[in-house]
PDB file of N, CA and C in Angstrom:
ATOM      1  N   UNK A   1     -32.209   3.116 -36.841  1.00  0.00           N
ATOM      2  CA  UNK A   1     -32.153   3.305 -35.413  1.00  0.00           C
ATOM      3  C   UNK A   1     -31.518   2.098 -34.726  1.00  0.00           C
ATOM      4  N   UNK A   2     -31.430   1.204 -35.542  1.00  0.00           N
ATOM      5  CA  UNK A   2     -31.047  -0.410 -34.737  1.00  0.00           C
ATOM      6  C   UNK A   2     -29.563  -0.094 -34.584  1.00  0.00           C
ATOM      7  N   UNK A   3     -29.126   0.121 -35.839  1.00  0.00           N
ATOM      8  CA  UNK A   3     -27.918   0.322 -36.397  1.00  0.00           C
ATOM      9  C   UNK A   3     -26.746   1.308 -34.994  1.00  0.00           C
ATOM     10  N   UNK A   4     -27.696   1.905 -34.237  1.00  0.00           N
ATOM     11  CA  UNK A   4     -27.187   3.154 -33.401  1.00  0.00           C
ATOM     12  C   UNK A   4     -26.760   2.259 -32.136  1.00  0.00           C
ATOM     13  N   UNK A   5     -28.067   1.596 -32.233  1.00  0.00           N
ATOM     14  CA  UNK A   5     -27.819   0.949 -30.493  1.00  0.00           C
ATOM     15  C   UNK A   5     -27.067  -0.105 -30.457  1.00  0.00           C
ATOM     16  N   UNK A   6     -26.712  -0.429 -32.034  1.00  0.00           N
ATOM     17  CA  UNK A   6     -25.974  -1.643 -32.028  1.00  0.00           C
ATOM     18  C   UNK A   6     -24.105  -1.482 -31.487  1.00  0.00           C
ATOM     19  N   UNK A   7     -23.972   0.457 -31.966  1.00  0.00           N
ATOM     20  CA  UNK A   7     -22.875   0.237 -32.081  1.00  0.00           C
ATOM     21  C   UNK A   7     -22.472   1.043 -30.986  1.00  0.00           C
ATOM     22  N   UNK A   8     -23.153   1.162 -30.234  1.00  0.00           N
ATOM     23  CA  UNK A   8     -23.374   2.013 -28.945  1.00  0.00           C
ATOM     24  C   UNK A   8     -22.748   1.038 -27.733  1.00  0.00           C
ATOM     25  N   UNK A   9     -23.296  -0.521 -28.163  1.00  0.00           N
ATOM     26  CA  UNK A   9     -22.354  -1.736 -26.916  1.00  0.00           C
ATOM     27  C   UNK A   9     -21.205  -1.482 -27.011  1.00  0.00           C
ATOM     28  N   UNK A  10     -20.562  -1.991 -27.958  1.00  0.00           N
ATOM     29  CA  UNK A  10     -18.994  -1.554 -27.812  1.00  0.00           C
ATOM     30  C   UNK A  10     -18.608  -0.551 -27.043  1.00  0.00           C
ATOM     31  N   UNK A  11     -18.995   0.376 -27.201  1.00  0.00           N
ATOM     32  CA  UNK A  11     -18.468   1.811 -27.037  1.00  0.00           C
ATOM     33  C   UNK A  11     -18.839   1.324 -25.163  1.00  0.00           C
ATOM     34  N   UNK A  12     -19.945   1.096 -24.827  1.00  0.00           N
ATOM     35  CA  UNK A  12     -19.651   0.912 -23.484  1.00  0.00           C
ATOM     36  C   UNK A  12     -19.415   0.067 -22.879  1.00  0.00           C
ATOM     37  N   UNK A  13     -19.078  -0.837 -23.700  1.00  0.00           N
ATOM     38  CA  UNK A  13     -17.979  -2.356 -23.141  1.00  0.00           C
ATOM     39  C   UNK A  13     -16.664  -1.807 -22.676  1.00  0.00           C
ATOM     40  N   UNK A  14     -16.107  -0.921 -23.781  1.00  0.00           N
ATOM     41  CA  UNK A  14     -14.815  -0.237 -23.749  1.00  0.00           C
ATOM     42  C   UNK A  14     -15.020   0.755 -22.378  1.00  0.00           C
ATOM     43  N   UNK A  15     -15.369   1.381 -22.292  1.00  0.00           N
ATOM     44  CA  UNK A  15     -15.724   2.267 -21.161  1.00  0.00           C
ATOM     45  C   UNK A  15     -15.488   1.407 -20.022  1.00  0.00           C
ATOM     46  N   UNK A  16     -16.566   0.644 -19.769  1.00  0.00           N
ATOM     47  CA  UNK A  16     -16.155  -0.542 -18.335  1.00  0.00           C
ATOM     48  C   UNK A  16     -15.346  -0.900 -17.930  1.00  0.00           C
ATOM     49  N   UNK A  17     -14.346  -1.630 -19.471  1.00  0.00           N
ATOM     50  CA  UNK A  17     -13.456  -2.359 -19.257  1.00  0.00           C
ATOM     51  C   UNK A  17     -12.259  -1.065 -18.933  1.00  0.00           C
ATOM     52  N   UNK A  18     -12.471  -0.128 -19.339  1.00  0.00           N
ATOM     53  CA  UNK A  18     -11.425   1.460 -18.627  1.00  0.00           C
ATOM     54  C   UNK A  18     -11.449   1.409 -17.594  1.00  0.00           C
ATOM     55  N   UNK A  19     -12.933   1.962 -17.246  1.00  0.00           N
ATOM     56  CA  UNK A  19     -12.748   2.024 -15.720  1.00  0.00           C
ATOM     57  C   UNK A  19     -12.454   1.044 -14.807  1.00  0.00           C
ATOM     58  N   UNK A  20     -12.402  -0.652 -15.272  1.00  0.00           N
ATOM     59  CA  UNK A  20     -12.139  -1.624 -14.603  1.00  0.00           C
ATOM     60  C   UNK A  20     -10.777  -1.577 -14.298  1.00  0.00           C
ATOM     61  N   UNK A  21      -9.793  -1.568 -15.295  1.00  0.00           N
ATOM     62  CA  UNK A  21      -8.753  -0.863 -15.457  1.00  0.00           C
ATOM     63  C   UNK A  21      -8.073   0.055 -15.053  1.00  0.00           C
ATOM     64  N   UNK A  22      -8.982   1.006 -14.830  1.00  0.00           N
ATOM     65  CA  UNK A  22      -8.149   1.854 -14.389  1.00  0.00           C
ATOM     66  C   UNK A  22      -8.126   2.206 -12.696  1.00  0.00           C
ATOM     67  N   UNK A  23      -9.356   1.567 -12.148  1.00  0.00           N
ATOM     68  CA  UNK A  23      -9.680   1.137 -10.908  1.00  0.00           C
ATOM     69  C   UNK A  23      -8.250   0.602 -10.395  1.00  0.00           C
ATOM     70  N   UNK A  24      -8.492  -1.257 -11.147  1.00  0.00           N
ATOM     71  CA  UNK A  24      -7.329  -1.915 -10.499  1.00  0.00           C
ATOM     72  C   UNK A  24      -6.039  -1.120 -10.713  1.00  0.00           C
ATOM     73  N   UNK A  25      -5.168   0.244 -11.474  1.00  0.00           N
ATOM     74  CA  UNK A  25      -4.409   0.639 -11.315  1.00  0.00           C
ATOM     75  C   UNK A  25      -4.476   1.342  -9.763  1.00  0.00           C
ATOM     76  N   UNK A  26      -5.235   2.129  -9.647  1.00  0.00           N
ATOM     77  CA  UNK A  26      -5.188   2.520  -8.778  1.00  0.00           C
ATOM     78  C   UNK A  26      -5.124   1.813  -7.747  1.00  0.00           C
ATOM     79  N   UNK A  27      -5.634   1.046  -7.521  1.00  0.00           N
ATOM     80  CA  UNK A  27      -5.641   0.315  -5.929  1.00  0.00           C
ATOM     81  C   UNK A  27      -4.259  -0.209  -5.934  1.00  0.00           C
ATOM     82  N   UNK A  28      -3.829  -0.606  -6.987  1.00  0.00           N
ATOM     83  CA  UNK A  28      -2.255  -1.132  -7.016  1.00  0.00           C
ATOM     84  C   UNK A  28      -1.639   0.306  -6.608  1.00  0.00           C
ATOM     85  N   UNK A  29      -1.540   0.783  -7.134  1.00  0.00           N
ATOM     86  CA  UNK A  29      -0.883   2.207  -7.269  1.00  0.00           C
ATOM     87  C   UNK A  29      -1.025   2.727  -5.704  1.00  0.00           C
ATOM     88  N   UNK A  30      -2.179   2.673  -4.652  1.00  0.00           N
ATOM     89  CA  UNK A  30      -2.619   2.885  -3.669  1.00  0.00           C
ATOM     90  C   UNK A  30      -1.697   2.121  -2.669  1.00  0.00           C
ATOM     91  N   UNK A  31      -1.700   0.626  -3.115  1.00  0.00           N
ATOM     92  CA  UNK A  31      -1.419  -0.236  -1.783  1.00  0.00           C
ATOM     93  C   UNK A  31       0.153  -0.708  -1.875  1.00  0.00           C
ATOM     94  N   UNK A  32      -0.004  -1.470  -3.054  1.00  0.00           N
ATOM     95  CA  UNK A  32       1.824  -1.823  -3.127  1.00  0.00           C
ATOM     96  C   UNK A  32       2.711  -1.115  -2.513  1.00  0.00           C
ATOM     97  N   UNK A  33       2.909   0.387  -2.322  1.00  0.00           N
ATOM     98  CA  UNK A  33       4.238   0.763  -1.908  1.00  0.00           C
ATOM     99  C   UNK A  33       4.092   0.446  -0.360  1.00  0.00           C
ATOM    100  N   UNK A  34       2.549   0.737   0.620  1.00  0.00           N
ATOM    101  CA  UNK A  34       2.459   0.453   1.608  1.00  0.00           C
ATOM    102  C   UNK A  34       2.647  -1.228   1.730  1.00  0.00           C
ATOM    103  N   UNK A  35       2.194  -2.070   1.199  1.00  0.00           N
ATOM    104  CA  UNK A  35       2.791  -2.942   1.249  1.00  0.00           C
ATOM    105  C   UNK A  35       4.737  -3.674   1.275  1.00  0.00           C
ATOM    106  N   UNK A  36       5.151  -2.591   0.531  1.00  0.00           N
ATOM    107  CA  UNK A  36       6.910  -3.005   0.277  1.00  0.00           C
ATOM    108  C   UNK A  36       7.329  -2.403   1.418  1.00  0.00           C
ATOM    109  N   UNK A  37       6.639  -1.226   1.422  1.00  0.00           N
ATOM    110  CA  UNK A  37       7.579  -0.343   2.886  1.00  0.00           C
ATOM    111  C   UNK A  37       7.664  -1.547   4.069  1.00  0.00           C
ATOM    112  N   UNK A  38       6.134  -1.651   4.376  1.00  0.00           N
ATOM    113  CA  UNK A  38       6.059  -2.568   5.214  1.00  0.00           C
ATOM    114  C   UNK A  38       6.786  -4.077   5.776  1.00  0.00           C
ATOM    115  N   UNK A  39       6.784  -4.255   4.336  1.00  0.00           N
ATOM    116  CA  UNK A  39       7.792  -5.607   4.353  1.00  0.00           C
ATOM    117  C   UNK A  39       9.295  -5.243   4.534  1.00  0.00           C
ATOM    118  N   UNK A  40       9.798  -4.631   3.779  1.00  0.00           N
ATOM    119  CA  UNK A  40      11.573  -4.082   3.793  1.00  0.00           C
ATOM    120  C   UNK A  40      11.350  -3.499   5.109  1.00  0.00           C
ATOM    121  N   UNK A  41      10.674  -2.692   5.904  1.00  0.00           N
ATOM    122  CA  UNK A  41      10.832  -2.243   7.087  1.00  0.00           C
ATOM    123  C   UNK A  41      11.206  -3.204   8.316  1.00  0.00           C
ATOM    124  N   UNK A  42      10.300  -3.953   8.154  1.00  0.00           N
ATOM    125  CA  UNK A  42      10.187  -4.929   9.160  1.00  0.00           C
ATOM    126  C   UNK A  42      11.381  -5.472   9.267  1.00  0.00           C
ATOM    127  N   UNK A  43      12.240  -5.928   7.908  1.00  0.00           N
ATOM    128  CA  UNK A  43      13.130  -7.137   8.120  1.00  0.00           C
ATOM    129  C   UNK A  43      14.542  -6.555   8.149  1.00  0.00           C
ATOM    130  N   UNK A  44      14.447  -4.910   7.972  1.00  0.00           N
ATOM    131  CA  UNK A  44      15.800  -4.474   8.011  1.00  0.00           C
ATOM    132  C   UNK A  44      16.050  -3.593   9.616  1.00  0.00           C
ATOM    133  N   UNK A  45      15.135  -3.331  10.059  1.00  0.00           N
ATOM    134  CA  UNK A  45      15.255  -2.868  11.637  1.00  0.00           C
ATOM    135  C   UNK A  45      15.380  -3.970  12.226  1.00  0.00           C
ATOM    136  N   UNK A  46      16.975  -3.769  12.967  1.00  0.00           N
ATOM    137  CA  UNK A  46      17.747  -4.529  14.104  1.00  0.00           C
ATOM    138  C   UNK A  46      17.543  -3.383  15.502  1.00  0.00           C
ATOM    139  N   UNK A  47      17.093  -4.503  16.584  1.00  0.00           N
ATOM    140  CA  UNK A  47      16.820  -3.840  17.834  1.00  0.00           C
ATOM    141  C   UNK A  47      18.192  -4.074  18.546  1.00  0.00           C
ATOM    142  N   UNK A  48      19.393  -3.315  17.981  1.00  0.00           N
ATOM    143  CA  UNK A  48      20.211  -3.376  18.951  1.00  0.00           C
ATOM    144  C   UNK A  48      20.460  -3.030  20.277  1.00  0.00           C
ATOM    145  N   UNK A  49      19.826  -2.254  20.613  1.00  0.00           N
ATOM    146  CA  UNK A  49      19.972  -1.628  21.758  1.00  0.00           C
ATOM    147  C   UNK A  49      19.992  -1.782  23.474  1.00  0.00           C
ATOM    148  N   UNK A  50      21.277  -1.985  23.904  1.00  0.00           N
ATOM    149  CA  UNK A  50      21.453  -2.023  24.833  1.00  0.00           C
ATOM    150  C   UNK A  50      20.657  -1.710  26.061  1.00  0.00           C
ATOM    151  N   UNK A  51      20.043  -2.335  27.215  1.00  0.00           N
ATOM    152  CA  UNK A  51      19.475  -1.367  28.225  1.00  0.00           C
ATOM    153  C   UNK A  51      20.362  -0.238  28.508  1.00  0.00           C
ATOM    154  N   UNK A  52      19.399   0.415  29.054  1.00  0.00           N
ATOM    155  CA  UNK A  52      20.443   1.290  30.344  1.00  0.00           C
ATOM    156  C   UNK A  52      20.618   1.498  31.753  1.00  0.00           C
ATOM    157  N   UNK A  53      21.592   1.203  32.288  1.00  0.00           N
ATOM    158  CA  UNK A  53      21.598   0.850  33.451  1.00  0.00           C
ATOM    159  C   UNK A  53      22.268   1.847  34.054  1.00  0.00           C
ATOM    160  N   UNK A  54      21.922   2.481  35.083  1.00  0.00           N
ATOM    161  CA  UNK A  54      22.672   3.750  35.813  1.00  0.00           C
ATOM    162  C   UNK A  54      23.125   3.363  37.632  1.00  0.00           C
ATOM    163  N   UNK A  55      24.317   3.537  37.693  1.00  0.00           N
ATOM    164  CA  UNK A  55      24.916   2.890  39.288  1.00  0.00           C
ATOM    165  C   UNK A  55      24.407   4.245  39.895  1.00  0.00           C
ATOM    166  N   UNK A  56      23.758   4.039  40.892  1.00  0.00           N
ATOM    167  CA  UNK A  56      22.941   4.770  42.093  1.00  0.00           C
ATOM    168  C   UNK A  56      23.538   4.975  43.234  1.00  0.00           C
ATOM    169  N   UNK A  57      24.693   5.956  43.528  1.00  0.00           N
ATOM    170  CA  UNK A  57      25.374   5.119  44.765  1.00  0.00           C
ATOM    171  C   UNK A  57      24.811   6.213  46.025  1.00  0.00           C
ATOM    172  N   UNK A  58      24.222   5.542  46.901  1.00  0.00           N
ATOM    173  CA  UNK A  58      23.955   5.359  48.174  1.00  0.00           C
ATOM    174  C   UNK A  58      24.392   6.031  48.982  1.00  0.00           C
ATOM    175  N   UNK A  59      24.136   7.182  49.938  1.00  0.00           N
ATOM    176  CA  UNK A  59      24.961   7.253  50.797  1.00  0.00           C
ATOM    177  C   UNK A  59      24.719   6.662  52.265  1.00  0.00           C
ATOM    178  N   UNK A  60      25.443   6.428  52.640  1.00  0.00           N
ATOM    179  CA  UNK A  60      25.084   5.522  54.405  1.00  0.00           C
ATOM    180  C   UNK A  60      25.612   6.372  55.762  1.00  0.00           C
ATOM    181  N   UNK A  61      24.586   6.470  56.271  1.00  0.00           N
ATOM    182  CA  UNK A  61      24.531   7.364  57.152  1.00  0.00           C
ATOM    183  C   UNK A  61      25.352   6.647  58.847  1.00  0.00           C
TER     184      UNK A  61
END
């Protein structure tokens, strides 16, 4: 019976270390692209844009 529980750690060391694993994929997998968008977004939008100004003309009575 020793023999069982002995070899039973491993088995859920391995497990942990999966799901630890496979956790941090995900959150990478989750955030990085929002992260790159974010960055390349920012630095490639140029605010060119001109006001606009419209001549109003008056009439005088």
């Amino acid at each position: 019976m020793n023999s069982n529980s002995q070899s039973a750690n491993p088995d859920t060391y391995s497990h942990r270390l999966a799901d630890i694993v496979g956790t941090a994929i995900a959150l990478l997998t989750l955030t990085l692209p929002i992260f790159v968008i974010a960055n390349y977004s920012s630095t490639s939008v140029q605010n060119n844009q001109q006001p606009i100004m419209y001549n109003i003309k008056t009439s005088e009575y």
